[in-house]
N, C-alpha and C. Protein backbone atom coordinates (compact mmCIF):
# COMPACT_ATOMS: atom_id res chain seq x y z
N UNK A 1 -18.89 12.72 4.66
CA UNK A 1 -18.19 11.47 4.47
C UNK A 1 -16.68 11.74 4.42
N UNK A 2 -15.85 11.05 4.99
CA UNK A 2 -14.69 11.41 5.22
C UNK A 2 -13.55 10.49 4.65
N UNK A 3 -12.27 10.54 3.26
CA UNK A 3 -11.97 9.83 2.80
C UNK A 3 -10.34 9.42 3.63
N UNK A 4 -9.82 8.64 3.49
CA UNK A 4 -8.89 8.22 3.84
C UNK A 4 -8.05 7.56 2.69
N UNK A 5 -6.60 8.42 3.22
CA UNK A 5 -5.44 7.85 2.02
C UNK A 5 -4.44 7.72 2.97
N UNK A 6 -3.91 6.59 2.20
CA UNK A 6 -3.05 5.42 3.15
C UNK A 6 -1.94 5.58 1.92
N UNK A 7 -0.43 6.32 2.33
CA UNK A 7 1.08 5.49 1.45
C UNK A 7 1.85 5.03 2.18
N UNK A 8 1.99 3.89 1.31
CA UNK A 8 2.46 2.92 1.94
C UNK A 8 4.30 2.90 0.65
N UNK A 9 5.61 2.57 1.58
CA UNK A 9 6.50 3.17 1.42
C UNK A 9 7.11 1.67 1.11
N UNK A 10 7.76 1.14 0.23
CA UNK A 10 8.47 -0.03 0.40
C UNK A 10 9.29 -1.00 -0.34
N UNK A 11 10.72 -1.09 0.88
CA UNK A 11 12.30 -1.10 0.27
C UNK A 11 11.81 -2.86 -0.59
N UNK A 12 12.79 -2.96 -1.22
CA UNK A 12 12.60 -4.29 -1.48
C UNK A 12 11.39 -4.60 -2.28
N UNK A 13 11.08 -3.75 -3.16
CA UNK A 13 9.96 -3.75 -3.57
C UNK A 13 10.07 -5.34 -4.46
N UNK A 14 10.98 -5.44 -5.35
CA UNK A 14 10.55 -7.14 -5.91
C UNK A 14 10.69 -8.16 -4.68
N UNK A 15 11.33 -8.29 -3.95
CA UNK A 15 11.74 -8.97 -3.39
C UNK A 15 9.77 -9.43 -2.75
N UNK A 16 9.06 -8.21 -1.59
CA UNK A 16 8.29 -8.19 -1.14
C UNK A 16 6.83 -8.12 -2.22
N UNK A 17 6.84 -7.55 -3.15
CA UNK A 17 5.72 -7.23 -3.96
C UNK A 17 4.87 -8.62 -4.07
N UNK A 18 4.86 -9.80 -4.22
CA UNK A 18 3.58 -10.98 -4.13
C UNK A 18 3.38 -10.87 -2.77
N UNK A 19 4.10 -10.60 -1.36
CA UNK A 19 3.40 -10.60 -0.20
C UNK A 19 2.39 -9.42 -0.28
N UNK A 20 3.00 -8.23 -0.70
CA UNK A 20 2.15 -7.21 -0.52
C UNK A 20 0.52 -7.08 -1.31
N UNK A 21 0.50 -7.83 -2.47
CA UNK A 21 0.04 -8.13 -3.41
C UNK A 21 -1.47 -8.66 -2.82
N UNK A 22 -0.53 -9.59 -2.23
CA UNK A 22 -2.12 -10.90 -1.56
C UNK A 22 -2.72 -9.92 -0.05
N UNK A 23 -1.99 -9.04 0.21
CA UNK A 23 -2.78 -8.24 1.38
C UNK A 23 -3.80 -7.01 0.53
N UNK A 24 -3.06 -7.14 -0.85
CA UNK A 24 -4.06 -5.61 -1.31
C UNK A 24 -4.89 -6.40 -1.26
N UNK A 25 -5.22 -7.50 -2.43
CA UNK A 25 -6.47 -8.29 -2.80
C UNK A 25 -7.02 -8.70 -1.49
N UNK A 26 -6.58 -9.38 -0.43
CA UNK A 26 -7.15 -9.58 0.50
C UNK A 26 -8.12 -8.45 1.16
N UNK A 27 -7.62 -7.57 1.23
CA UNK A 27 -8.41 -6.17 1.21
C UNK A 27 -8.96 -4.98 0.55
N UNK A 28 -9.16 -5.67 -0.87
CA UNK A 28 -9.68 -5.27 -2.12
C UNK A 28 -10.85 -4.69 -2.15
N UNK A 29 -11.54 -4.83 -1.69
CA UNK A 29 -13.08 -4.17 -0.99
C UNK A 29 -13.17 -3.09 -0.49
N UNK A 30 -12.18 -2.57 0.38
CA UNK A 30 -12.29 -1.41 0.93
C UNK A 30 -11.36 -0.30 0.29
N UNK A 31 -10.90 -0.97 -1.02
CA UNK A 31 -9.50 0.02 -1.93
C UNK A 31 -10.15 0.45 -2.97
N UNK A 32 -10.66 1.90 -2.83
CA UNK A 32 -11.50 2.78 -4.35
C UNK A 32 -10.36 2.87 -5.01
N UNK A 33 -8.96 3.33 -4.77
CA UNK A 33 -7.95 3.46 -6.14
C UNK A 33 -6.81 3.37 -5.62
N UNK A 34 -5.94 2.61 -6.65
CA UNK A 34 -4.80 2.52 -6.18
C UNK A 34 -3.64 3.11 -7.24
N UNK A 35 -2.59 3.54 -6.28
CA UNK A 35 -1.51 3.78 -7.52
C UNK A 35 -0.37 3.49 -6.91
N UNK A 36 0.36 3.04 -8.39
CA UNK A 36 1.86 2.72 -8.02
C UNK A 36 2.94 2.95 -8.61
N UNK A 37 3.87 3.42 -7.88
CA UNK A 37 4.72 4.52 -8.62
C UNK A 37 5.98 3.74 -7.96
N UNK A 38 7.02 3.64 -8.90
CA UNK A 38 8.69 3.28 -8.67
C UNK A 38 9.11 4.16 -10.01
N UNK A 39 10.40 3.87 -9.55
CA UNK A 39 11.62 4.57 -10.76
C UNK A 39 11.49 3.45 -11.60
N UNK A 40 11.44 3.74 -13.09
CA UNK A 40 12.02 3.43 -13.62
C UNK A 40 12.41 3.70 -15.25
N UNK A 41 13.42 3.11 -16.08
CA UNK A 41 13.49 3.36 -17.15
C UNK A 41 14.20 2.35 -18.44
N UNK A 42 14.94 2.61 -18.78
CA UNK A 42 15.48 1.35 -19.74
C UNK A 42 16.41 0.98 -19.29
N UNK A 43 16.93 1.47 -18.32
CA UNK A 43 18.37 1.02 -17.57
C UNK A 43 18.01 0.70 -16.24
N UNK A 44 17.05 1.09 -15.34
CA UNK A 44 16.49 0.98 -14.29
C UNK A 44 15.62 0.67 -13.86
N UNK A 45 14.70 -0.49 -12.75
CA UNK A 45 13.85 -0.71 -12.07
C UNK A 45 14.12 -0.15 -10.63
N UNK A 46 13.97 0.46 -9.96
CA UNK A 46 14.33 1.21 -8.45
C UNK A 46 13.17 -0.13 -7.81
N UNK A 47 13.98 -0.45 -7.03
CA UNK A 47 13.83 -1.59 -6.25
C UNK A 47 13.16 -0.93 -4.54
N UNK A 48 12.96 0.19 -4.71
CA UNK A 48 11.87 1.14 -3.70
C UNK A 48 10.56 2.31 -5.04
N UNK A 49 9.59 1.48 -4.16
CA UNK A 49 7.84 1.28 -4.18
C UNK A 49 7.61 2.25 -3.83
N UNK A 50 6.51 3.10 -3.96
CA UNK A 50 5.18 3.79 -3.82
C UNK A 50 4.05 3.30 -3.93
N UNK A 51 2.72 3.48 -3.11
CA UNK A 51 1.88 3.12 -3.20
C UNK A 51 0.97 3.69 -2.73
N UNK A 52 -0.12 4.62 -3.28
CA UNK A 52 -1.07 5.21 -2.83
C UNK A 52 -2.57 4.45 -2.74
N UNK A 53 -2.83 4.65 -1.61
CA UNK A 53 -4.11 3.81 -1.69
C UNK A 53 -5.79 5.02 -1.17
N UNK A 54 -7.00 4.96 -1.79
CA UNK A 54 -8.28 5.86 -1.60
C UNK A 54 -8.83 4.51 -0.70
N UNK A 55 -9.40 4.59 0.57
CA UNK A 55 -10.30 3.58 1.48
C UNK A 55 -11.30 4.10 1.38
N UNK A 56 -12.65 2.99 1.18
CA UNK A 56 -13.48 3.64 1.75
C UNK A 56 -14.63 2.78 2.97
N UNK A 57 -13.20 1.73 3.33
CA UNK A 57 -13.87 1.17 4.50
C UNK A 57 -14.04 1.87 5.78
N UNK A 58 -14.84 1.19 6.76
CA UNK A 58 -14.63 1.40 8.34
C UNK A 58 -13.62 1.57 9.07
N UNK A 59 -13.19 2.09 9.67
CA UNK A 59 -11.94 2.60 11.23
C UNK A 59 -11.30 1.01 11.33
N UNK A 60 -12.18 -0.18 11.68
CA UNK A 60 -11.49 -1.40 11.90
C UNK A 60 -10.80 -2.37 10.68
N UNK A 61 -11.40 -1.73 9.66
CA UNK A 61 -11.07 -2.89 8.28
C UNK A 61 -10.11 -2.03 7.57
N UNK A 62 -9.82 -0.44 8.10
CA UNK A 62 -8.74 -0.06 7.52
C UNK A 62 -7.28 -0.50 8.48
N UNK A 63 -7.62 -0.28 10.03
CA UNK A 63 -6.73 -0.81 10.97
C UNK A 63 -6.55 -2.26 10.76
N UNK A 64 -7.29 -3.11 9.94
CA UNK A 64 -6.81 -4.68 9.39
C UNK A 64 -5.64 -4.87 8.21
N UNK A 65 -6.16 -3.50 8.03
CA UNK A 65 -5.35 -3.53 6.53
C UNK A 65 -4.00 -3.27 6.64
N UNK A 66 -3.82 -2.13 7.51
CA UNK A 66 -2.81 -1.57 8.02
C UNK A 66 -1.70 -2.60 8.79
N UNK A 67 -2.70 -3.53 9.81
CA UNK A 67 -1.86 -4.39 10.61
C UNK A 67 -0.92 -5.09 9.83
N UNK A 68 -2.21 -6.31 8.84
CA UNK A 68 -1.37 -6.98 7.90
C UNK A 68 -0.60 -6.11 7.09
N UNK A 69 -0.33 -5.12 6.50
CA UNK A 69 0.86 -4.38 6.12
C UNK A 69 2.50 -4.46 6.58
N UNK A 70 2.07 -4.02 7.99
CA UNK A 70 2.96 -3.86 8.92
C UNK A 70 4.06 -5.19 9.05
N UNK A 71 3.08 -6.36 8.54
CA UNK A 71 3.82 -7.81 8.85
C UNK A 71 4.99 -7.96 7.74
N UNK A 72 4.95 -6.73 6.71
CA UNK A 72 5.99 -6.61 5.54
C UNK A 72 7.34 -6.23 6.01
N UNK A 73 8.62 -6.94 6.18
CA UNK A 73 10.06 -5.98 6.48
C UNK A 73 9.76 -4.72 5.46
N UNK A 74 10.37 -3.81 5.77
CA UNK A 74 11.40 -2.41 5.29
C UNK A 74 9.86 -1.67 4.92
N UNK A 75 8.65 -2.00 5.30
CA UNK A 75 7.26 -1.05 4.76
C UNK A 75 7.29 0.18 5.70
N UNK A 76 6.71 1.32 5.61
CA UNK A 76 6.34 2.81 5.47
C UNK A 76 5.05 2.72 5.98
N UNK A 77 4.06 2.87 6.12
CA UNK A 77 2.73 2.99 6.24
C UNK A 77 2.12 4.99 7.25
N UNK A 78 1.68 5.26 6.06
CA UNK A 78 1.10 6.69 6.89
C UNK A 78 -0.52 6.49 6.38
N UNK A 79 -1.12 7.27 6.68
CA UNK A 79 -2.59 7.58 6.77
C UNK A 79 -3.01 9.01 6.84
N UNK A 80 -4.14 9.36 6.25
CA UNK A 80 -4.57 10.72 6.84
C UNK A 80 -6.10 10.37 6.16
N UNK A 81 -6.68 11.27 6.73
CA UNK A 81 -8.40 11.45 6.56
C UNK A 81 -8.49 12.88 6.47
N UNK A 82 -8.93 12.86 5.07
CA UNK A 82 -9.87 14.41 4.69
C UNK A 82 -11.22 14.24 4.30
């Protein structure tokens, strides 16, 4: 069985984060874990995202996922399968 991890990279993170939001849930089914990582601290929110995502959908419902991603300005998107 072969897993796939998808980070996804992205500027503008408040600005974009409810678009990105309704594509995770939209594709919530095929997301075993997610994580999300920005700067921050008591003086800072870093307004650039991290986002690691575990799939454990099909070749086409991860390429769905990916597409609608893509429809985000300033997003990152890589992939790999181990």
């Amino acid at each position: 069985m072969k897993t796939t991890i998808m980070a996804i990279a992205l500027e503008g993170r408040n600005r974009f984060a409810p678009n990105l939001q309704e594509i995770l849930t939209k594709h919530g089914c095929i997301i075993s874990m997610r994580l999300g990582l920005h700067e921050a601290s008591k003086d800072l929110c870093a307004d650039r995202g991290l986002i690691i995502l575990q799939l454990s959908g099909e070749e086409k419902e991860i390429s769905n996922l990916k597409e609608d991603l893509s429809k985000i300005e300033d997003i990152k998107i890589n992939t790999m399968c181990i």
